[in-house]
Structure formats: C-alpha cells, structure tokens
PDB file of N, CA and C in Angstrom:
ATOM      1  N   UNK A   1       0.840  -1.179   0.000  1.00  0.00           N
ATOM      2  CA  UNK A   1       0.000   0.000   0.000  1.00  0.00           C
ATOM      3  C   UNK A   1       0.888   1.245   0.000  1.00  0.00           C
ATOM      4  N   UNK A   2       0.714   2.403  -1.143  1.00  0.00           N
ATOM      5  CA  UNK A   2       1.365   3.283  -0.764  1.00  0.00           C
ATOM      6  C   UNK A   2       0.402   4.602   0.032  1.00  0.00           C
ATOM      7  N   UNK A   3       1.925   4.973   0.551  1.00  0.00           N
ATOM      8  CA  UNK A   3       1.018   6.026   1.446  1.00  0.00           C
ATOM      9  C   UNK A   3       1.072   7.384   0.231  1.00  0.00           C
ATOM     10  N   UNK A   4      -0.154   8.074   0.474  1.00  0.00           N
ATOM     11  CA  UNK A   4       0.182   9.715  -0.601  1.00  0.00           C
ATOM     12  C   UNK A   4      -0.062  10.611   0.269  1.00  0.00           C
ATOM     13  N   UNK A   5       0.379  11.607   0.173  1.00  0.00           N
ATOM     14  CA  UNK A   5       0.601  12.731   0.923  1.00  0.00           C
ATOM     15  C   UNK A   5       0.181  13.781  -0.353  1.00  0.00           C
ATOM     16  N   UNK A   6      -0.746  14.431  -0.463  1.00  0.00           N
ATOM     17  CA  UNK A   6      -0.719  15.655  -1.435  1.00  0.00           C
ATOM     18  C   UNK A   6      -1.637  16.555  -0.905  1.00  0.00           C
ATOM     19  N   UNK A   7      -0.823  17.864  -0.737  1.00  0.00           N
ATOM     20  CA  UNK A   7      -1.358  19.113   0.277  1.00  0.00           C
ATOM     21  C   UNK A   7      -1.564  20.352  -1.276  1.00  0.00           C
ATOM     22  N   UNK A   8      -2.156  20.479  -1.436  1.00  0.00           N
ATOM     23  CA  UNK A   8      -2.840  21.968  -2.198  1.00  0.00           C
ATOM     24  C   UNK A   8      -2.872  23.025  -1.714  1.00  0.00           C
ATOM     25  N   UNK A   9      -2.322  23.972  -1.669  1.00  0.00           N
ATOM     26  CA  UNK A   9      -2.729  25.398  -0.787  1.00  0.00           C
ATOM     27  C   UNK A   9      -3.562  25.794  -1.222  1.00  0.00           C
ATOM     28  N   UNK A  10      -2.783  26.152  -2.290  1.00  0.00           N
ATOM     29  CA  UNK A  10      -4.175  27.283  -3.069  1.00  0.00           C
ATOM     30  C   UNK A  10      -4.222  26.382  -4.623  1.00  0.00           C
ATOM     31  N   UNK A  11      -5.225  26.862  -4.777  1.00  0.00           N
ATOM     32  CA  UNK A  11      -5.778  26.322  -6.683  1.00  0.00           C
ATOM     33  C   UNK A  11      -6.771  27.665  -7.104  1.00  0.00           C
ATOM     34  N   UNK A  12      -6.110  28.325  -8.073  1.00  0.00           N
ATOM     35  CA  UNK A  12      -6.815  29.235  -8.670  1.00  0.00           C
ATOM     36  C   UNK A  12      -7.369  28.789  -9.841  1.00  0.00           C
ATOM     37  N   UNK A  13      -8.548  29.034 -10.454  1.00  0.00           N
ATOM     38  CA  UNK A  13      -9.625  28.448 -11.512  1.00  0.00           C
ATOM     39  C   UNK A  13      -9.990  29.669 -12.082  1.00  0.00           C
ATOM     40  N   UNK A  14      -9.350  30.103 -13.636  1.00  0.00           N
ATOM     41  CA  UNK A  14     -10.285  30.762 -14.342  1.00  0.00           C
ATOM     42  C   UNK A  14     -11.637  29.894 -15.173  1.00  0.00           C
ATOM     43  N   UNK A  15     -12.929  30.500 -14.878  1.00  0.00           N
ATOM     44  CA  UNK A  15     -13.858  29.690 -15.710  1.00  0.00           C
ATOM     45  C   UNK A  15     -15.040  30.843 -16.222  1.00  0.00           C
ATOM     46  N   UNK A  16     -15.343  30.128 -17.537  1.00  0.00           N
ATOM     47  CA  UNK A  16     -15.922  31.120 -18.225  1.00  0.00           C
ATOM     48  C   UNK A  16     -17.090  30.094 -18.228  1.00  0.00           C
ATOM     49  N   UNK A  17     -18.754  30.716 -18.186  1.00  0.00           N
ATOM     50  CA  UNK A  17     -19.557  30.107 -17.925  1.00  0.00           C
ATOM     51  C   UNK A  17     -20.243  28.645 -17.688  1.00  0.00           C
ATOM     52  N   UNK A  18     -19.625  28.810 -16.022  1.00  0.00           N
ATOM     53  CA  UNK A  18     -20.128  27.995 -15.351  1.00  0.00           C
ATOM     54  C   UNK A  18     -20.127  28.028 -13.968  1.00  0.00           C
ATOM     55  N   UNK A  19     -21.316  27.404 -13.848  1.00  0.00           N
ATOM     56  CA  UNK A  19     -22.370  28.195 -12.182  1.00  0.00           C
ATOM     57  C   UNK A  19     -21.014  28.126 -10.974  1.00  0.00           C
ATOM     58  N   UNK A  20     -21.159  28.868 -10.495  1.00  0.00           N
ATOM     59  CA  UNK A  20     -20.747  28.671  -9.065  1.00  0.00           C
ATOM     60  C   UNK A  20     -20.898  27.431  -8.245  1.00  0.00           C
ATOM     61  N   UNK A  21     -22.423  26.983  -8.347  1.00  0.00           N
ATOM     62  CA  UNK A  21     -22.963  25.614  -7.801  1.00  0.00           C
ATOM     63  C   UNK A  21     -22.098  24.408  -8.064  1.00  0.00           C
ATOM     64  N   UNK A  22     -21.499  24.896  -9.734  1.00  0.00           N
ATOM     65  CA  UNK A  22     -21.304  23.193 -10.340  1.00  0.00           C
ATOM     66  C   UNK A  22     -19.196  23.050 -10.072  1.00  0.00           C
ATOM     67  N   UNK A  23     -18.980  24.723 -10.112  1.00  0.00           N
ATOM     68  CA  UNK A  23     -18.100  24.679  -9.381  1.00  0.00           C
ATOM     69  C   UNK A  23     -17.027  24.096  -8.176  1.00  0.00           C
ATOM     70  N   UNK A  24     -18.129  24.414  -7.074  1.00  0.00           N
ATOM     71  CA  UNK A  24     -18.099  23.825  -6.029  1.00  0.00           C
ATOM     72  C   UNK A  24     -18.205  22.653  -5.570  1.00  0.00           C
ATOM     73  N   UNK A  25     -19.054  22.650  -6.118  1.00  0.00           N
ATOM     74  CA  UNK A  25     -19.534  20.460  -6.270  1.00  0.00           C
ATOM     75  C   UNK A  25     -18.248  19.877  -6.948  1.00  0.00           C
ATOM     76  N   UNK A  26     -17.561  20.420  -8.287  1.00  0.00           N
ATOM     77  CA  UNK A  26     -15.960  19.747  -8.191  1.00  0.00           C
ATOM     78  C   UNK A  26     -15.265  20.376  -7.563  1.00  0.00           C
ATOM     79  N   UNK A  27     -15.296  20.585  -7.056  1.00  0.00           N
ATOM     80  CA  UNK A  27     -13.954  21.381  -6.172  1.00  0.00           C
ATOM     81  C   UNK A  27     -13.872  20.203  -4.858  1.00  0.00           C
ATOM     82  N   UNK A  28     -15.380  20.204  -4.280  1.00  0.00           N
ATOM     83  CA  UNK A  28     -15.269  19.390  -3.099  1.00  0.00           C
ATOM     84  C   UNK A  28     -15.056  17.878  -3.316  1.00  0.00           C
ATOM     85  N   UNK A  29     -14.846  17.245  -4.558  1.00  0.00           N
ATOM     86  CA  UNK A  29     -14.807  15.819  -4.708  1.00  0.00           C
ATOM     87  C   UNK A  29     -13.433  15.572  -4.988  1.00  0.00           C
ATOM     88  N   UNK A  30     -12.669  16.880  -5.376  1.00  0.00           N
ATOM     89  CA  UNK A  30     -11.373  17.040  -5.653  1.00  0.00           C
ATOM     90  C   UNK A  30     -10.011  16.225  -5.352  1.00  0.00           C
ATOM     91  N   UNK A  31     -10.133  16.394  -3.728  1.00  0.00           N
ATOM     92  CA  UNK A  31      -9.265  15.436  -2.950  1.00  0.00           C
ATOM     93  C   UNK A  31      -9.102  13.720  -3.619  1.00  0.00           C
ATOM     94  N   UNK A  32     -10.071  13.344  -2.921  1.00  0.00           N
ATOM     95  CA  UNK A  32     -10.517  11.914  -3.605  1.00  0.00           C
ATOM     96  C   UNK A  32     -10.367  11.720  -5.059  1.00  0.00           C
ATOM     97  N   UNK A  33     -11.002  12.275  -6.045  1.00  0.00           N
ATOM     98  CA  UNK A  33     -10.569  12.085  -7.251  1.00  0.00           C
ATOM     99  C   UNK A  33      -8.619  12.198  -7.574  1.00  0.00           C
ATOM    100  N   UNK A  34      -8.039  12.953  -7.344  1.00  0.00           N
ATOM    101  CA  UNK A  34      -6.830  12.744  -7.335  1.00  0.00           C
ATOM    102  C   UNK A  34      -6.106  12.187  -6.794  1.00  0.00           C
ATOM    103  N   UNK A  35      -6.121  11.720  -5.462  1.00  0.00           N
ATOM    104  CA  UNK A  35      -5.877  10.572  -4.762  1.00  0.00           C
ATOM    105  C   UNK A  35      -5.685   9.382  -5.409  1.00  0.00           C
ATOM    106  N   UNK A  36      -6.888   8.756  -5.589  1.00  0.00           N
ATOM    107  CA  UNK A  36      -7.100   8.141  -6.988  1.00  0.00           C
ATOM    108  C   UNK A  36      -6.736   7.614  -7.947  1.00  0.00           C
ATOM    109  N   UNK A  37      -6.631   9.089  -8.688  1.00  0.00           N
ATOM    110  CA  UNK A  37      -5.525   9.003  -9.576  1.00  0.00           C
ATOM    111  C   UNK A  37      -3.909   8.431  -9.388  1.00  0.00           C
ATOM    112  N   UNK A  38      -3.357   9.260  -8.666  1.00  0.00           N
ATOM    113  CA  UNK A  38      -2.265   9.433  -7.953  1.00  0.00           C
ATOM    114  C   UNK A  38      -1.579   8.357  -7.222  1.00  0.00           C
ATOM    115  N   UNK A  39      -2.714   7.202  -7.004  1.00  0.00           N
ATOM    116  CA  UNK A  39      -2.521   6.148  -6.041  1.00  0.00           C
ATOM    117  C   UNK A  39      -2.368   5.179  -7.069  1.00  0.00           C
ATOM    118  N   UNK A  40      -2.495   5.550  -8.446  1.00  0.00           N
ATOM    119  CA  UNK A  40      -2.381   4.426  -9.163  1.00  0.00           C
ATOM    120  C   UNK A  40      -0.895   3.556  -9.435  1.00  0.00           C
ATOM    121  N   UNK A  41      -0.133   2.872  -9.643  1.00  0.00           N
ATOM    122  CA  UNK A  41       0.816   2.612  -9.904  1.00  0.00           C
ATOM    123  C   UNK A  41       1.751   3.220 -10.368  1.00  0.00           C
ATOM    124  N   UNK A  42       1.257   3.560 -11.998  1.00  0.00           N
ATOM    125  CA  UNK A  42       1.482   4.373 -12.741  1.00  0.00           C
ATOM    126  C   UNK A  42       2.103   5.616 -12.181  1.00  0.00           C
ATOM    127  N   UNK A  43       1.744   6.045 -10.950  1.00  0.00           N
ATOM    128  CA  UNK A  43       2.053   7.729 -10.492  1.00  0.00           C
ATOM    129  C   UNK A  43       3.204   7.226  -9.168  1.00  0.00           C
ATOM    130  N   UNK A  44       3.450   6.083  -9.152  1.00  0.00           N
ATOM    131  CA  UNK A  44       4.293   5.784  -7.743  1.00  0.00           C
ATOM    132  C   UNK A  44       5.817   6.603  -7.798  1.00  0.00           C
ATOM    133  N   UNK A  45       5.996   6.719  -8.752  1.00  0.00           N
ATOM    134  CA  UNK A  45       7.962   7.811  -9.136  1.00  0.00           C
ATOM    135  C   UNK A  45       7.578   9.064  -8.463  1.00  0.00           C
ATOM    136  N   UNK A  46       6.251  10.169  -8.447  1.00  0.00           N
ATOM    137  CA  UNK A  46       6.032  10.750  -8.350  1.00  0.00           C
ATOM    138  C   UNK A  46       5.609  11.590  -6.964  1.00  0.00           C
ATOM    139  N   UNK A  47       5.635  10.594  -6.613  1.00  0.00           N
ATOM    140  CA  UNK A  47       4.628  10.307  -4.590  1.00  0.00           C
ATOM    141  C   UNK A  47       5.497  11.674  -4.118  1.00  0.00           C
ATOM    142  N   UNK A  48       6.392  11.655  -3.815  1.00  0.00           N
ATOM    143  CA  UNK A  48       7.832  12.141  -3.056  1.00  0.00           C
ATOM    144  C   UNK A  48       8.144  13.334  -3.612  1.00  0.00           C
ATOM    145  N   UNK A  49       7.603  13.897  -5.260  1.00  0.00           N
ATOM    146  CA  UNK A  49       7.566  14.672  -5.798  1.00  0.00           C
ATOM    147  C   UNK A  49       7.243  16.069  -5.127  1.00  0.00           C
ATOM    148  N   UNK A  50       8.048  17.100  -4.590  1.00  0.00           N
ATOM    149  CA  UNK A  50       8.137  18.479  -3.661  1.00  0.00           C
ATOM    150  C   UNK A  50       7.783  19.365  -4.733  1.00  0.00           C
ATOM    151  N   UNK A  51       6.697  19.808  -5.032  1.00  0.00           N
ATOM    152  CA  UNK A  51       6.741  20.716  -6.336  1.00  0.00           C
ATOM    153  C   UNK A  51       6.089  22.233  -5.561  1.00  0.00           C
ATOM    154  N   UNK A  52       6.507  23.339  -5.794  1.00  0.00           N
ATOM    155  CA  UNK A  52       6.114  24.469  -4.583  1.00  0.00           C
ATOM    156  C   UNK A  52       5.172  24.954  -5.820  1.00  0.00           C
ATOM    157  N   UNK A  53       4.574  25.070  -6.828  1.00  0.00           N
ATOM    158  CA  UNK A  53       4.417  25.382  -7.747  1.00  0.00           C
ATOM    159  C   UNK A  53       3.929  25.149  -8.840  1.00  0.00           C
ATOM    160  N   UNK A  54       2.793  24.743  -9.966  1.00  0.00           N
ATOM    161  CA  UNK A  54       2.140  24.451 -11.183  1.00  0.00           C
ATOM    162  C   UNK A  54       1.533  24.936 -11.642  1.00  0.00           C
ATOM    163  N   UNK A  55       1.840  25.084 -13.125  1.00  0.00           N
ATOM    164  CA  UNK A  55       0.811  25.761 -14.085  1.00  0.00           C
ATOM    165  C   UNK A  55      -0.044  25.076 -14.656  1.00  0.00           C
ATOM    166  N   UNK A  56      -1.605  24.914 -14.808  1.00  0.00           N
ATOM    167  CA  UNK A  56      -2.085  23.732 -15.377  1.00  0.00           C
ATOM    168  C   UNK A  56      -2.249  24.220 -16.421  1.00  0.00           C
ATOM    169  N   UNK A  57      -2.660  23.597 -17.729  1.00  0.00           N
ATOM    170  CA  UNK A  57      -2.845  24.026 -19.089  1.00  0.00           C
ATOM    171  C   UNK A  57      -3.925  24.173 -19.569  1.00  0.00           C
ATOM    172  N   UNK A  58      -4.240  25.301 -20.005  1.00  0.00           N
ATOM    173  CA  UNK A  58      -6.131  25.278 -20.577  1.00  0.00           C
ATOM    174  C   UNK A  58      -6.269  24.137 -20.679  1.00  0.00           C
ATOM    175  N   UNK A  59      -7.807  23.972 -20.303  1.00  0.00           N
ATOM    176  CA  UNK A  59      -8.472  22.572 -20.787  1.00  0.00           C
ATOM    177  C   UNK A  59      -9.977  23.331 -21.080  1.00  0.00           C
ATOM    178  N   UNK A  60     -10.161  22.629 -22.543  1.00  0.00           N
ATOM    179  CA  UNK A  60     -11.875  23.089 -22.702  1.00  0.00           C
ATOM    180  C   UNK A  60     -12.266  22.209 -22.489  1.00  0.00           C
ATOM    181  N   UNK A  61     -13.370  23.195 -22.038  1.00  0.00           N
ATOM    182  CA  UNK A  61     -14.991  22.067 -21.514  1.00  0.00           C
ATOM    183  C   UNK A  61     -15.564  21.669 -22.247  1.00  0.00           C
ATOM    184  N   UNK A  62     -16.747  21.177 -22.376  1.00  0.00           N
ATOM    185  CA  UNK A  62     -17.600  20.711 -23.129  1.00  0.00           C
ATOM    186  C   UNK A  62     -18.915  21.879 -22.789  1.00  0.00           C
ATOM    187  N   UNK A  63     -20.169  22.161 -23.515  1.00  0.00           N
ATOM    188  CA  UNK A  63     -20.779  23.045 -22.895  1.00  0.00           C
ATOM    189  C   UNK A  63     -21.938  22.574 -21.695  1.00  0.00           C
ATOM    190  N   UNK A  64     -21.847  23.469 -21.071  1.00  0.00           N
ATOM    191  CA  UNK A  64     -22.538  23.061 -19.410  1.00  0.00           C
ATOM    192  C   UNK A  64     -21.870  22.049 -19.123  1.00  0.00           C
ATOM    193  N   UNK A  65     -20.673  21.777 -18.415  1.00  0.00           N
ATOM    194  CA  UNK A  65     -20.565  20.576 -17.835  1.00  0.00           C
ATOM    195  C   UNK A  65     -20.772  20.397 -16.244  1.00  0.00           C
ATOM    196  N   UNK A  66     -20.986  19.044 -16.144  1.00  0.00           N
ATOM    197  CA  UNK A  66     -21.512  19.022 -14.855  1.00  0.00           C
ATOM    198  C   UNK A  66     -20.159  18.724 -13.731  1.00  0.00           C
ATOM    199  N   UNK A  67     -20.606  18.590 -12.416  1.00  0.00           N
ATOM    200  CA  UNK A  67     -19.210  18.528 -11.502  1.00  0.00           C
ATOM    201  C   UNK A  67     -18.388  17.847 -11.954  1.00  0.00           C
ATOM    202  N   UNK A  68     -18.910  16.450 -12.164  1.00  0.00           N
ATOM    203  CA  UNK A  68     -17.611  14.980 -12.916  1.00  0.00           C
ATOM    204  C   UNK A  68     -16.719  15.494 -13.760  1.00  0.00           C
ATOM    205  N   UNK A  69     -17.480  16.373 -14.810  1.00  0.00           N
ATOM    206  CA  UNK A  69     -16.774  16.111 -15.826  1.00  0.00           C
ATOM    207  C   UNK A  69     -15.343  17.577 -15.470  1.00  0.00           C
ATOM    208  N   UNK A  70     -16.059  18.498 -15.060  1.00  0.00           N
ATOM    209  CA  UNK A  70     -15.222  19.463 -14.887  1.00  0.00           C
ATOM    210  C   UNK A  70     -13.682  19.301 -13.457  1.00  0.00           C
ATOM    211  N   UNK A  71     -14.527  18.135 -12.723  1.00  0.00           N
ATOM    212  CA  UNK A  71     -13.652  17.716 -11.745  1.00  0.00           C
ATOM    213  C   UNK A  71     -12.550  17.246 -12.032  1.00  0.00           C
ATOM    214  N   UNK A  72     -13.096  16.150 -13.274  1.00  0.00           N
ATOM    215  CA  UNK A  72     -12.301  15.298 -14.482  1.00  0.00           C
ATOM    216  C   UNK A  72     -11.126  16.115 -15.265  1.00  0.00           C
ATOM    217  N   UNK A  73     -11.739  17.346 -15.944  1.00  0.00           N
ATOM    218  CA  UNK A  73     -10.461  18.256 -16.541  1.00  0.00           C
ATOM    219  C   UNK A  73      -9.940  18.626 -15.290  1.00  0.00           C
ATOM    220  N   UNK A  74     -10.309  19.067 -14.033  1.00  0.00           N
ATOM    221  CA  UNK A  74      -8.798  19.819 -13.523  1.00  0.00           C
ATOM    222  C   UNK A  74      -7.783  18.475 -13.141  1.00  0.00           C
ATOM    223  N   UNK A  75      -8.537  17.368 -12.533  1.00  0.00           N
ATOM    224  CA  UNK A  75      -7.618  16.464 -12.007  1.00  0.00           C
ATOM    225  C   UNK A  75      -6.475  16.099 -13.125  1.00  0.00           C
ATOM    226  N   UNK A  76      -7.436  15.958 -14.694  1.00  0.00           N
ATOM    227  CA  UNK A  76      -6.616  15.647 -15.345  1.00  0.00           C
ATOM    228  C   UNK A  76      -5.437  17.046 -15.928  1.00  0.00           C
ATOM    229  N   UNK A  77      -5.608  17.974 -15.551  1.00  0.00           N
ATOM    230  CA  UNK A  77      -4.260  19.287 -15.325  1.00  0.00           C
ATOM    231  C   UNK A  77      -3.099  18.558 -14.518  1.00  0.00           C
ATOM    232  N   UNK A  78      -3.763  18.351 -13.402  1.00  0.00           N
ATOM    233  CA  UNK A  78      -3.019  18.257 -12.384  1.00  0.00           C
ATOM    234  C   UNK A  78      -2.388  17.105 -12.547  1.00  0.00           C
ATOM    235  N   UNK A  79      -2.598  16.189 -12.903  1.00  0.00           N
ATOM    236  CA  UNK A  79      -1.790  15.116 -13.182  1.00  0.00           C
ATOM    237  C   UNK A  79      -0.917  15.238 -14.341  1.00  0.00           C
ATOM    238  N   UNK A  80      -1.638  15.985 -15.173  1.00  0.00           N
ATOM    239  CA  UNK A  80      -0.502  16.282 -16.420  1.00  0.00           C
ATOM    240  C   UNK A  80       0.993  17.061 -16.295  1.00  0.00           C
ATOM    241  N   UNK A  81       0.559  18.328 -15.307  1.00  0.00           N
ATOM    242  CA  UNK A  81       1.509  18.969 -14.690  1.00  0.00           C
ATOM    243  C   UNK A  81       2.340  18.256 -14.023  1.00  0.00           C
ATOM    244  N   UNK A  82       2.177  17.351 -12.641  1.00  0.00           N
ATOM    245  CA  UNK A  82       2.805  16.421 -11.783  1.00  0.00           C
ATOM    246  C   UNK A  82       3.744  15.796 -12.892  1.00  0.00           C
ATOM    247  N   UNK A  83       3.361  15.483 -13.900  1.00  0.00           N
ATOM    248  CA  UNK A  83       4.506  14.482 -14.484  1.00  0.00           C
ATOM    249  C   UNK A  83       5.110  15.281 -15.331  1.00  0.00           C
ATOM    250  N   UNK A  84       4.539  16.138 -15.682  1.00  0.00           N
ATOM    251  CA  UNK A  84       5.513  17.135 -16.077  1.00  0.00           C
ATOM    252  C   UNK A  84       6.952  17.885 -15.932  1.00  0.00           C
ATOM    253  N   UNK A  85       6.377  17.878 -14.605  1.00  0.00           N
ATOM    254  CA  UNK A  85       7.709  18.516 -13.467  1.00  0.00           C
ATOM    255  C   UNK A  85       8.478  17.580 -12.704  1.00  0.00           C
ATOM    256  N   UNK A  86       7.647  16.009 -12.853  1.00  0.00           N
ATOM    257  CA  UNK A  86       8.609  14.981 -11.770  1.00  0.00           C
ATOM    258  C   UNK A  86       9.439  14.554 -13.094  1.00  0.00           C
ATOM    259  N   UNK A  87       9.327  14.857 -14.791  1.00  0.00           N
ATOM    260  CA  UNK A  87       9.988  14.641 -15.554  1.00  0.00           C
ATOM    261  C   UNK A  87      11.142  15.618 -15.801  1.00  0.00           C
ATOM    262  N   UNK A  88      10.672  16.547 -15.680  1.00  0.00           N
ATOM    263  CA  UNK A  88      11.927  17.514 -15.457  1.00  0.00           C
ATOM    264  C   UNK A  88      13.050  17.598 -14.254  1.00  0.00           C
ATOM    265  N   UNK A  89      12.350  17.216 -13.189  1.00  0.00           N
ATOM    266  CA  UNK A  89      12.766  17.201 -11.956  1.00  0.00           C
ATOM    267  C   UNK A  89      14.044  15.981 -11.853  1.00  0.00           C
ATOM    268  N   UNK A  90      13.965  14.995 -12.693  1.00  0.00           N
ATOM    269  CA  UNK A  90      14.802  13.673 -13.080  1.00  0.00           C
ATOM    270  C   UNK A  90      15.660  14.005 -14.412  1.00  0.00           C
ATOM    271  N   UNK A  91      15.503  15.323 -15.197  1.00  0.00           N
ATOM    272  CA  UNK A  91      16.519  15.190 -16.352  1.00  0.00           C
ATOM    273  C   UNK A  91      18.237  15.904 -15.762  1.00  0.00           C
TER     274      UNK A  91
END
C-alpha cells in the first residue's frame, strides 16, 4: 500500500460560464478524485515529488458541464503537470 501525501494550498480556476454551484460540487470531490488518480501505480515515481508550484494548461470544456466532468479536466491538469515537473525534476 502506498502512502500519498498531497497538500494543495491554493488552486486558482479561471472559468468562463459555469455556475458557481457546479463549481463547487468539483472542487469538493477534488481530494478523492486525485488521490485516486495518484494512487495508481502508474504515479508511484512521483509520490515524493516536492513541487512548490504548477501551471495547469487550458483545458476546454464541453458546454454546461456538470461537476464529474469538470472535476475530471482539472484532475486531469493536475496530473498532467505532476509528471511534467517529476519529468523535469529527473533530467
């Protein structure tokens, strides 16, 4: 079993129409969904990864999306970034 440790301070979100409501609803499933992710095998090089810092990369939505799916693009930022930088972090 690995253990994960991943602390977020802050996460800033530009978003262009979409509710506050549906917002929030991914925001709060957030943790867990990346966890998740993160806990997969696949992400084990990365665990230990100290990053003070990430830029995530636009991601478009689809129109109206609901919490999942929008939860879905940031996690999937955030994971894109993570390996981003634990790849750089190893060259």
């Amino acid at each position: 079993m690995t253990n994960l440790d991943v602390r977020i301070d802050r996460l800033r979100l530009v978003l262009h129409g979409v509710s506050s409501e549906i917002v929030e609803s991914a925001i709060s499933g957030l943790d867990s969904s990346l966890a998740r992710r993160l806990g997969s095998t696949h992400f084990r090089d990365v665990i230990n990864l100290d990053i003070a810092e990430l830029a995530l990369p636009p991601a478009d939505a689809p129109r109206n999306p609901d919490a999942a799916v929008l939860r879905g693009l940031i996690v999937d930022g955030l994971i894109e970034a993570v390996v981003k930088q634990s790849r750089a972090s190893r060259s």
